[in-house]
Protein backbone atom coordinates (compact mmCIF):
# COMPACT_ATOMS: atom_id res chain seq x y z
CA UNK A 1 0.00 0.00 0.00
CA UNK A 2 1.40 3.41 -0.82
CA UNK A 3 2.32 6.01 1.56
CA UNK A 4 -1.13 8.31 1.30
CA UNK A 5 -3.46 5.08 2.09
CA UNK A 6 -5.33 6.56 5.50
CA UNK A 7 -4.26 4.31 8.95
CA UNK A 8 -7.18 2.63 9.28
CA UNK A 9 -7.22 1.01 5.49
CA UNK A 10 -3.51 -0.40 5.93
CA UNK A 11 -3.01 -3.75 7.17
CA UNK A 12 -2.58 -4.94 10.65
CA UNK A 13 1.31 -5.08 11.45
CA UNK A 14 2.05 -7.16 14.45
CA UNK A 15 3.86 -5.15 17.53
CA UNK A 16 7.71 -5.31 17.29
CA UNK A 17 9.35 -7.51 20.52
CA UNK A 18 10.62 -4.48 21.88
CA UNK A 19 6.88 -2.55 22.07
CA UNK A 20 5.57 -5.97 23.54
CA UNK A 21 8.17 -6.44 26.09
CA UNK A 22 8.12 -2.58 26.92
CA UNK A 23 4.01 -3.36 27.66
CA UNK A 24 4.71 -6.61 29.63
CA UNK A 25 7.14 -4.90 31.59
CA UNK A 26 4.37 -2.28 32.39
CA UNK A 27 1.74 -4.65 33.38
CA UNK A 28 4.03 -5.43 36.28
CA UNK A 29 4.70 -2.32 37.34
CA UNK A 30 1.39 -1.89 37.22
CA UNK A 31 0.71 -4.67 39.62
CA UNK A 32 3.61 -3.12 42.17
CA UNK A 33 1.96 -0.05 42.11
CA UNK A 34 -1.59 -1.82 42.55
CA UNK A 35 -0.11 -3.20 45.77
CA UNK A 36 1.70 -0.65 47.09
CA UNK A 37 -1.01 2.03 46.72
CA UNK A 38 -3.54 -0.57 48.89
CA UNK A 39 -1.13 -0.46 51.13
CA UNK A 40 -0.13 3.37 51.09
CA UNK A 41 -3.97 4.52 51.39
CA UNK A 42 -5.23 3.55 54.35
CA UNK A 43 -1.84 4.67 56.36
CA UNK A 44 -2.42 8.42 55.98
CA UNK A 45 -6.04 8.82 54.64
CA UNK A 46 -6.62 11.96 52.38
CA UNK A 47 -2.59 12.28 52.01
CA UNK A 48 -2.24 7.98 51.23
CA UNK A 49 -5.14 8.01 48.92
CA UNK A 50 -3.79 10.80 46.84
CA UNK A 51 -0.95 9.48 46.54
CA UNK A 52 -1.50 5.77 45.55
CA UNK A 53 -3.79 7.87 42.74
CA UNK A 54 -1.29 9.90 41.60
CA UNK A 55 1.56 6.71 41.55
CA UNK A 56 -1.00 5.18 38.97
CA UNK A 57 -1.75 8.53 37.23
CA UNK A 58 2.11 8.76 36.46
CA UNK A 59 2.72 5.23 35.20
CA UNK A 60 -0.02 4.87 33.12
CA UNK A 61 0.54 8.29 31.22
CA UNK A 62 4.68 7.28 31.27
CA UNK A 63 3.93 3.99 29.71
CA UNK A 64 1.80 5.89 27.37
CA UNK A 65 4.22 7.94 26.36
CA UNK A 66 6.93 5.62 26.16
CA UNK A 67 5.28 3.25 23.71
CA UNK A 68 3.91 6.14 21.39
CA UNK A 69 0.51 5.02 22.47
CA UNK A 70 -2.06 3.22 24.23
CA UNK A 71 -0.92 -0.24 24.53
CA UNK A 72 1.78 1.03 27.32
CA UNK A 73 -0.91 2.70 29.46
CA UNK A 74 -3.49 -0.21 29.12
CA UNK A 75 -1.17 -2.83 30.24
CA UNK A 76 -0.15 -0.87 33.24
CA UNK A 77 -3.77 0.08 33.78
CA UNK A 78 -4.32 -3.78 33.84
CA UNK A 79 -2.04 -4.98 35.99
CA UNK A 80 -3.19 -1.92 38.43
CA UNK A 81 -6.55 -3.43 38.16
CA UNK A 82 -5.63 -7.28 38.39
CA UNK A 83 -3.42 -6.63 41.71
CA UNK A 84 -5.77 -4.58 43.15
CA UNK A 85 -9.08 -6.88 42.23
CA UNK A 86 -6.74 -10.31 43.82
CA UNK A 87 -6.27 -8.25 47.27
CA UNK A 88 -9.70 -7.61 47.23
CA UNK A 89 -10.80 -11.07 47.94
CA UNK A 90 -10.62 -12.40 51.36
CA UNK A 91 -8.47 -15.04 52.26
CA UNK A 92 -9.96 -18.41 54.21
CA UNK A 93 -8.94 -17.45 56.79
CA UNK A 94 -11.35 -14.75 57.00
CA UNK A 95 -8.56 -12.18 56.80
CA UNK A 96 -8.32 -8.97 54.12
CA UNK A 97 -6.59 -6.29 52.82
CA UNK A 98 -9.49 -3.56 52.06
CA UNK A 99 -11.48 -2.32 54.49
CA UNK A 100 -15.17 -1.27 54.45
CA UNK A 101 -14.94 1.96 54.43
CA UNK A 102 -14.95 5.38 51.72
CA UNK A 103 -11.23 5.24 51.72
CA UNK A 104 -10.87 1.97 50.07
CA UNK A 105 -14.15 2.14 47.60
CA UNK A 106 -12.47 5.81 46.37
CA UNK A 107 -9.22 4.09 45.86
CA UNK A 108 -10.82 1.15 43.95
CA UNK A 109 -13.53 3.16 42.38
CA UNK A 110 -11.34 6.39 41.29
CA UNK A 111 -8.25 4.25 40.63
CA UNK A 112 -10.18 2.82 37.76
CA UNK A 113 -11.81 6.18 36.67
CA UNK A 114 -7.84 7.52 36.57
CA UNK A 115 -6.53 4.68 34.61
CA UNK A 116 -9.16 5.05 31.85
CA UNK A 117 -8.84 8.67 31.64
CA UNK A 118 -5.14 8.74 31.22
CA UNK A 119 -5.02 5.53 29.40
CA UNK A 120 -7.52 7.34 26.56
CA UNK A 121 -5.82 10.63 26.81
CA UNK A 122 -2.31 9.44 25.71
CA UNK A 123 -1.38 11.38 22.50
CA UNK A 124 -1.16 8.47 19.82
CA UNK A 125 0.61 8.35 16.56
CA UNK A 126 0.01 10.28 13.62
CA UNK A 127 -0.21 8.67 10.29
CA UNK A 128 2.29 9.52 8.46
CA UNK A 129 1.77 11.72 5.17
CA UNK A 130 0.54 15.25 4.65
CA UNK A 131 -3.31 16.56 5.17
CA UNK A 132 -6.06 14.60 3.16
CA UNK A 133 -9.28 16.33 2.36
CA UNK A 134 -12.02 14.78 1.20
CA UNK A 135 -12.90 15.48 -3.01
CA UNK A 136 -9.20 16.10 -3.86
């Protein structure tokens, strides 16, 4: 396909093996940071809380923006969410990590509203090529 062919008419090229172990790598990082923000929020409650969201508010747009798109902030956004929905469940022992209380559902519940926004408002790549207009 030549050069002027719109983005979304070229075909599917798969991710190169540094882009998909630059996303794995993110996942887990996501994951740490899952963890360590459930365990930063509930120590100092406004301060904690606003911090575990801002951890995950930086990695996600970082990964964004080191991949040149989406892919790094959804796999950190992912792992956040994994790590945080495992230490969610109780254990059989009847032990767990989350309390019942507004600190934990606003870390859960806005952690998830944070990844999505930053994941979505990572710049992405341009095609490549000069303005098209339609009828020319």
């Amino acid at each position: 396909m030549s050069d002027r062919t719109p983005m979304l008419a070229q075909p599917i090229r798969p991710p190169s093996l540094g882009r998909a172990v630059a996303c794995l790598g993110f996942f887990l990082l996501g994951a740490v940071v899952g963890a360590a923000g459930a365990l930063v929020q509930p120590g100092w409650f406004p301060g904690g809380l606003l911090l575990a969201l801002a951890g995950e508010a930086g990695l996600v747009l970082g990964a964004a923006q080191v991949t040149r798109g989406r892919a790094g902030g959804v796999a950190a956004a992912a792992g956040w969410m994994l790590a945080v929905v495992l230490l969610t469940a109780s254990r059989p022992e009847g032990d767990f990590l989350f309390a019942a209380g507004s600190g934990s559902y606003l870390f859960l519940l806005g952690g998830i509203g944070v990844a999505v926004m930053c994941a979505t408002f990572a710049r992405v790549r341009q095609p490549d090529g000069g303005p098209v207009r339609l009828g020319k």
